[in-house]
Protein backbone atom coordinates (compact mmCIF):
# COMPACT_ATOMS: atom_id res chain seq x y z
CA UNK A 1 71.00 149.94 105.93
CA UNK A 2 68.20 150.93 108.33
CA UNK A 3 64.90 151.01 107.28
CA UNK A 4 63.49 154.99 106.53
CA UNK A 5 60.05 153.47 107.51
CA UNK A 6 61.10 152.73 111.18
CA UNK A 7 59.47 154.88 113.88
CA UNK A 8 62.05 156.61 115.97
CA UNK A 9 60.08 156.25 118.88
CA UNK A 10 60.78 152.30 118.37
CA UNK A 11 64.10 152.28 117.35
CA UNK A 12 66.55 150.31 119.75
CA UNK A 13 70.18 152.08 120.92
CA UNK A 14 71.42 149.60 118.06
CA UNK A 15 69.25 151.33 115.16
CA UNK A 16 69.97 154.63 116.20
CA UNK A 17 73.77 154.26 115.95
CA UNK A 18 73.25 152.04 112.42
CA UNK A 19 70.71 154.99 111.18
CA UNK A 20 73.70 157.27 112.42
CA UNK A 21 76.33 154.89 110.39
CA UNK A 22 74.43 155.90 107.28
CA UNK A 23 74.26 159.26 107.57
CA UNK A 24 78.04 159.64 108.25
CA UNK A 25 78.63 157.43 105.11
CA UNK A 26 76.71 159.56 102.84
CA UNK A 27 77.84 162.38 104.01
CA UNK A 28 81.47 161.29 103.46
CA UNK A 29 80.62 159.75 100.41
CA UNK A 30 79.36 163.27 99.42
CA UNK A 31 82.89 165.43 100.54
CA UNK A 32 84.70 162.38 98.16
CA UNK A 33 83.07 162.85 95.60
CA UNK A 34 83.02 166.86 95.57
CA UNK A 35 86.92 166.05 96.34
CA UNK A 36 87.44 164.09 93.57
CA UNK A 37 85.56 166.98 91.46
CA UNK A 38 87.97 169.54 92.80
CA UNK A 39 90.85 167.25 92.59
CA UNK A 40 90.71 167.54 88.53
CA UNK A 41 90.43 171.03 88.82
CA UNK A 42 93.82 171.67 90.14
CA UNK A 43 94.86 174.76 88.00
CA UNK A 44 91.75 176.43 89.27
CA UNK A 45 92.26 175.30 93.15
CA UNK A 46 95.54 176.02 93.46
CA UNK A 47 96.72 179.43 91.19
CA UNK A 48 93.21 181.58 91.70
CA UNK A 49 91.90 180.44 94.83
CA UNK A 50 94.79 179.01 97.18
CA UNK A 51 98.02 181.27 95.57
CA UNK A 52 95.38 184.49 94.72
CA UNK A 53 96.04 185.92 97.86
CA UNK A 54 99.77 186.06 96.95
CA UNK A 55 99.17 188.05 94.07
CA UNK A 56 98.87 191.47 95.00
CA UNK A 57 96.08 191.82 92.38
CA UNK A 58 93.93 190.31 94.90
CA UNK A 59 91.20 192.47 95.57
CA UNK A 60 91.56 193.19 99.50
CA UNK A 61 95.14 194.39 98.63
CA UNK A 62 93.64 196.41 95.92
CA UNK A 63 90.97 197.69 98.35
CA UNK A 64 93.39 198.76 101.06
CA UNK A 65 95.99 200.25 98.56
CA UNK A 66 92.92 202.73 97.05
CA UNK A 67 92.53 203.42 100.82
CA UNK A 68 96.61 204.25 100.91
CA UNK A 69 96.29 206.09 97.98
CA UNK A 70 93.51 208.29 99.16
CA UNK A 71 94.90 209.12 102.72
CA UNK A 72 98.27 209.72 100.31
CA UNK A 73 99.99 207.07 102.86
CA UNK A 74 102.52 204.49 102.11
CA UNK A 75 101.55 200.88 101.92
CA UNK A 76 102.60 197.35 101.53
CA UNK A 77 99.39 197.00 100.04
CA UNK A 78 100.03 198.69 96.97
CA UNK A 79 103.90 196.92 96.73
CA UNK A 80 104.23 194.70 93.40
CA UNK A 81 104.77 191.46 94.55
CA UNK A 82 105.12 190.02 97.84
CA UNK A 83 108.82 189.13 99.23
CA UNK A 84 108.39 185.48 99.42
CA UNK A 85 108.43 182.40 97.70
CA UNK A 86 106.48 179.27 98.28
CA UNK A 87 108.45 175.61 98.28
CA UNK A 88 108.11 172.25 98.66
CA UNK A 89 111.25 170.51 100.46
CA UNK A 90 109.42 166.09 100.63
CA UNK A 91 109.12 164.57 97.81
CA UNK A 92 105.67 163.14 98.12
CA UNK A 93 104.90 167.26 99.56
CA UNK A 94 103.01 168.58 96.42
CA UNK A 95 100.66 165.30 96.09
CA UNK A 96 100.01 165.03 99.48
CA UNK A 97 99.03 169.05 99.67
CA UNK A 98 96.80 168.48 96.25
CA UNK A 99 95.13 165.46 98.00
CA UNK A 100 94.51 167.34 101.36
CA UNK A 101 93.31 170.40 99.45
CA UNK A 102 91.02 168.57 97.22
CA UNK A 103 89.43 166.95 100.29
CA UNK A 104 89.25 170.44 102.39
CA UNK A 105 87.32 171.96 99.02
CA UNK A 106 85.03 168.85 99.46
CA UNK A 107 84.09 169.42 102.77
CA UNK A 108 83.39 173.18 102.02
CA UNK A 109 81.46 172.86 99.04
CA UNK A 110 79.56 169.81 100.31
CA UNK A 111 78.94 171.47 103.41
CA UNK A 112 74.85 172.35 102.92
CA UNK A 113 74.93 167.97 102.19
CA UNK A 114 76.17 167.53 105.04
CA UNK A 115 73.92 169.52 107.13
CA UNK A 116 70.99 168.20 105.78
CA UNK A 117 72.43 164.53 106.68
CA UNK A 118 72.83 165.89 110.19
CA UNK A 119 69.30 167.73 109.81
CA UNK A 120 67.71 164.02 108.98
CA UNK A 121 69.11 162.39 111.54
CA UNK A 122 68.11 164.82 114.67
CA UNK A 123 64.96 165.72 113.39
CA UNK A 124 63.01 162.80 113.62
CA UNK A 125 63.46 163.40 117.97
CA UNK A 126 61.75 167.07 117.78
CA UNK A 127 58.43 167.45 117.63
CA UNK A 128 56.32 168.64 114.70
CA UNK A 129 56.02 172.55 115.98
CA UNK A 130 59.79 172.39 116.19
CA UNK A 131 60.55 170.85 113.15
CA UNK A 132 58.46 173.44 111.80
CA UNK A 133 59.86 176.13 113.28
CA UNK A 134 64.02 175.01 112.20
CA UNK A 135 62.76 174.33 108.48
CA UNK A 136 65.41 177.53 107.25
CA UNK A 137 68.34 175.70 109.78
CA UNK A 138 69.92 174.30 106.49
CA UNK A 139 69.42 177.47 104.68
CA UNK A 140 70.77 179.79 107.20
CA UNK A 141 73.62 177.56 108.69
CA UNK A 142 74.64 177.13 104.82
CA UNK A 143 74.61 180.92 104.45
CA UNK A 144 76.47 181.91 107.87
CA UNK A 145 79.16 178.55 106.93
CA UNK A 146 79.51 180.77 103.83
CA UNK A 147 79.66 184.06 104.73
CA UNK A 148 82.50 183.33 107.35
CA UNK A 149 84.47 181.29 104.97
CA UNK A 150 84.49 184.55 102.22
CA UNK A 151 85.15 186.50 105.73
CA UNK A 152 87.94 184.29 105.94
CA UNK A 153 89.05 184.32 102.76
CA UNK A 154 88.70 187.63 101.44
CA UNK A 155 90.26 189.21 104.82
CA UNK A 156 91.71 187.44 107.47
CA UNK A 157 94.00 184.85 104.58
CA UNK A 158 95.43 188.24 103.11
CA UNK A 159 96.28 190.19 106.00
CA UNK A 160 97.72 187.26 107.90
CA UNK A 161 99.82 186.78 104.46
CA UNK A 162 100.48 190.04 103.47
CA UNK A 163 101.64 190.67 107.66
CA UNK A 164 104.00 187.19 108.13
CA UNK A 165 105.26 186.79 104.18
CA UNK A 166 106.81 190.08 104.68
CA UNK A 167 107.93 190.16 108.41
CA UNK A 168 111.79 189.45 108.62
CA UNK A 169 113.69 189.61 111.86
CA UNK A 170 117.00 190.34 109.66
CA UNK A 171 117.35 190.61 106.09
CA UNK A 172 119.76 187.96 106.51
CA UNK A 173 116.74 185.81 106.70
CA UNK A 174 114.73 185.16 103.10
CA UNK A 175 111.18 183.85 103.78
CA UNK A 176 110.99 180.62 101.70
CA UNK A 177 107.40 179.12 102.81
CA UNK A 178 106.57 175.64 102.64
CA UNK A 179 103.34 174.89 100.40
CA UNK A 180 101.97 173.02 103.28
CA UNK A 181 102.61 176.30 106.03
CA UNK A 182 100.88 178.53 103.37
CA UNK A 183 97.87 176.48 102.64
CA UNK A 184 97.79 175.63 106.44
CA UNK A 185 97.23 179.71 106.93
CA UNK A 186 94.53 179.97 104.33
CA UNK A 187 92.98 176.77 105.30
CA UNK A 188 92.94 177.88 109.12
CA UNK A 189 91.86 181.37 108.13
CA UNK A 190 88.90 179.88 106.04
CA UNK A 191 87.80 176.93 108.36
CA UNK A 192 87.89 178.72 111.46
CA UNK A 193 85.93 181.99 110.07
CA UNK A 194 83.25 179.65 108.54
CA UNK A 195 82.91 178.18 112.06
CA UNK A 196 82.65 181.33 114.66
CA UNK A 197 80.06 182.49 111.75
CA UNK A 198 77.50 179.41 113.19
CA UNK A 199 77.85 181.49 116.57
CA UNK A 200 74.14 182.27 115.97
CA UNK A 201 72.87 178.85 115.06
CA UNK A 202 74.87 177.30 118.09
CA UNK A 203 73.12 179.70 120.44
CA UNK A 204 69.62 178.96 119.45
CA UNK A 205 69.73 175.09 119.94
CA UNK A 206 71.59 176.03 123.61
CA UNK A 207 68.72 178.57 124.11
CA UNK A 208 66.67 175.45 122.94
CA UNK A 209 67.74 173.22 125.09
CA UNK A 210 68.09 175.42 128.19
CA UNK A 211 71.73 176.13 128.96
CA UNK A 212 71.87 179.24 127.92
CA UNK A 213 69.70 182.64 128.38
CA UNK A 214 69.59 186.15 127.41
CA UNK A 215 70.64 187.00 130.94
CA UNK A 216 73.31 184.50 130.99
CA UNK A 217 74.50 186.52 127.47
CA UNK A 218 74.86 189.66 128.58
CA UNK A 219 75.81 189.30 131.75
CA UNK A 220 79.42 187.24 130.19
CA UNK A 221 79.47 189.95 127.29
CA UNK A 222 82.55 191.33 128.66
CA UNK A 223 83.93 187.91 129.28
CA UNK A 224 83.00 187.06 125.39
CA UNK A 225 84.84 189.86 124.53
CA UNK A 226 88.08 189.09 125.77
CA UNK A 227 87.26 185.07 124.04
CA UNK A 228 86.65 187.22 120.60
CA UNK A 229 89.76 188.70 121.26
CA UNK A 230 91.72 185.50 121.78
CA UNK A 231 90.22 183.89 118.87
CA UNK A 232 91.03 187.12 116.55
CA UNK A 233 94.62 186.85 117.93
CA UNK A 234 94.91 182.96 117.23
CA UNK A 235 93.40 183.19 113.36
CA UNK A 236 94.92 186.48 112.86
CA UNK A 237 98.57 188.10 112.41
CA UNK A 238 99.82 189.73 115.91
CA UNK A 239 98.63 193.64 115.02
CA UNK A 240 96.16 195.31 116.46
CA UNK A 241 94.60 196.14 113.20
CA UNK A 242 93.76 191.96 112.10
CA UNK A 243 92.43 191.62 115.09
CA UNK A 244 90.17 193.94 115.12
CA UNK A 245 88.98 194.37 111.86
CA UNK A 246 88.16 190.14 112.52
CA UNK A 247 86.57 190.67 115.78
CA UNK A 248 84.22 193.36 115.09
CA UNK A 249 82.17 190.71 112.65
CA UNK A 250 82.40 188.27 115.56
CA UNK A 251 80.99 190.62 118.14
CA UNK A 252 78.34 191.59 115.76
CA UNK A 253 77.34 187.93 115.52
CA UNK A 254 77.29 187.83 119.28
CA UNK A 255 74.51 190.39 119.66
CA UNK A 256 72.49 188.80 116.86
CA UNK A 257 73.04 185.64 118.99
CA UNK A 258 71.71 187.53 122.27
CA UNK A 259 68.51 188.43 120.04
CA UNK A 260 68.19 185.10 118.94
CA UNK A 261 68.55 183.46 122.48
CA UNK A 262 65.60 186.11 123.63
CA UNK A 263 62.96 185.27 120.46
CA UNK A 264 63.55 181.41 121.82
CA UNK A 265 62.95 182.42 125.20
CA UNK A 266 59.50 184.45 124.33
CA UNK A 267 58.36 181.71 121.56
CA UNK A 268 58.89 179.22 124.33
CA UNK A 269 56.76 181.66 127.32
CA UNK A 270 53.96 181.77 124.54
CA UNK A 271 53.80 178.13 123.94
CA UNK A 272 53.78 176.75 127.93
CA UNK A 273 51.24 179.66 128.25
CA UNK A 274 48.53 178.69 125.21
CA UNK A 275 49.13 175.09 126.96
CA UNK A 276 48.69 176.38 130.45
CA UNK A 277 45.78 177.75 129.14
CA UNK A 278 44.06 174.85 127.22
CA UNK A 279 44.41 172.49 130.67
């Protein structure tokens, strides 16, 4: 294992990838072990969280039939159960899915670890001002990872379940889902939200780094639009309404992103200026 005491500025091509090693390997070690955790909580993982949005208990169903209710409009939403069932035709199909699901809650849970790991490894290259200034990336990259996957979760899993577990081209044609297809579609839902929710945090380091601007922003907008929209599609069932209701949030972080890239951008004038200045 590499030495903690080493000076980066010292360190050979060789120690950097062997410091790099370790920080990989702790934070796998970390998603096994937070794996192994969820793996023994099976009833938990797999009939509240993973099968919840089945049940049309599940709060956003709840949410959108009060809305039904109140506009006095017929809804799916407030239907009993959903038409489908959920199977498993291999016979290794239900282990395998517990295994990959136990691993997937792993990496979510375990996600702040691994940031930090990250956070160790890349820090010791800025310099003290910057280090300074990125002391809340953990905190806030933890909370925006979060926030998208409950996005995810809480929205885009139960439309896109609610819209293809009922969608039938004949009723000739009974939807029997695979396990693996339906976790796939929360997974996907959960993942991908939790990601486009770092939107923010992956602009600033760009900003950072200088390939991207607050000109450079706005003048794509329109261009970032039509990408949100894509994205929405992809993650989302094909209606309007999914897409929409998950792009809005995106665009949102967008702007936040544009406000981000310009405090960079000023922070950055202020500093070459007080050095300008002190020559």
């Amino acid at each position: 294992m590499a030495e903690a005491t080493k000076n980066p500025d010292e360190m050979s091509f060789l120690d950097h990838l062997e410091e790099l090693r370790w920080h990989l390997i702790r934070s796998i070690l970390a998603i096994v072990i937070v794996g192994c955790v969820a793996f023994t909580m099976r009833g938990f993982i797999f009939d509240t969280v993973l099968f919840g949005p089945k049940k049309m208990d599940f709060p956003t169903y709840q949410f959108f039939c009060s809305i039904a209710t109140f506009f006095k409009i017929t809804s799916e939403f407030c239907a009993d159960t959903l038409p489908f069932t959920i199977q498993n035709r291999t016979m290794a199909g239900q282990f395998s899915a517990h295994i990959w699901t136990s691993i997937w809650a792993g990496f979510i849970v375990s996600f702040p670890y691994v940031l930090w790991e990250i956070w160790r490894f890349i820090s010791p290259g800025l310099h003290q001002n910057e280090r300074r200034h990125s002391r809340g990336f953990i905190l806030v990259a933890s909370a925006l990872f979060f926030l998208g996957v409950l996005f995810g979760y809480y929205v885009v899993a139960p439309l896109s379940i609610n819209f293809l577990g009922t969608y039938q081209v004949s009723k000739e044609v009974l939807n029997e889902i695979d396990i693996s297809s339906f976790i796939a579609t929360v997974r996907a839902s959960v993942i991908a939200c939790g990601i486009m929710f770092e939107l923010p945090i992956i602009i600033y380091f760009l900003t950072k780094v200088g390939l991207v601007t607050p000109e450079i922003l706005k003048k794509y907008r329109k261009i970032a639009l039509v990408v949100v929209l894509i994205l929405s599609a992809v993650i989302t069932p094909p209606d309007v309404t999914s897409q929409i209701v998950v792009s809005i949030p995106v665009l949102i972080l967008y702007q936040v992103s544009i406000h981000i890239s310009k405090l960079v951008v000023k922070r950055d004038a202020k500093k070459e200026a007080k050095s300008a200045l002190g020559r």
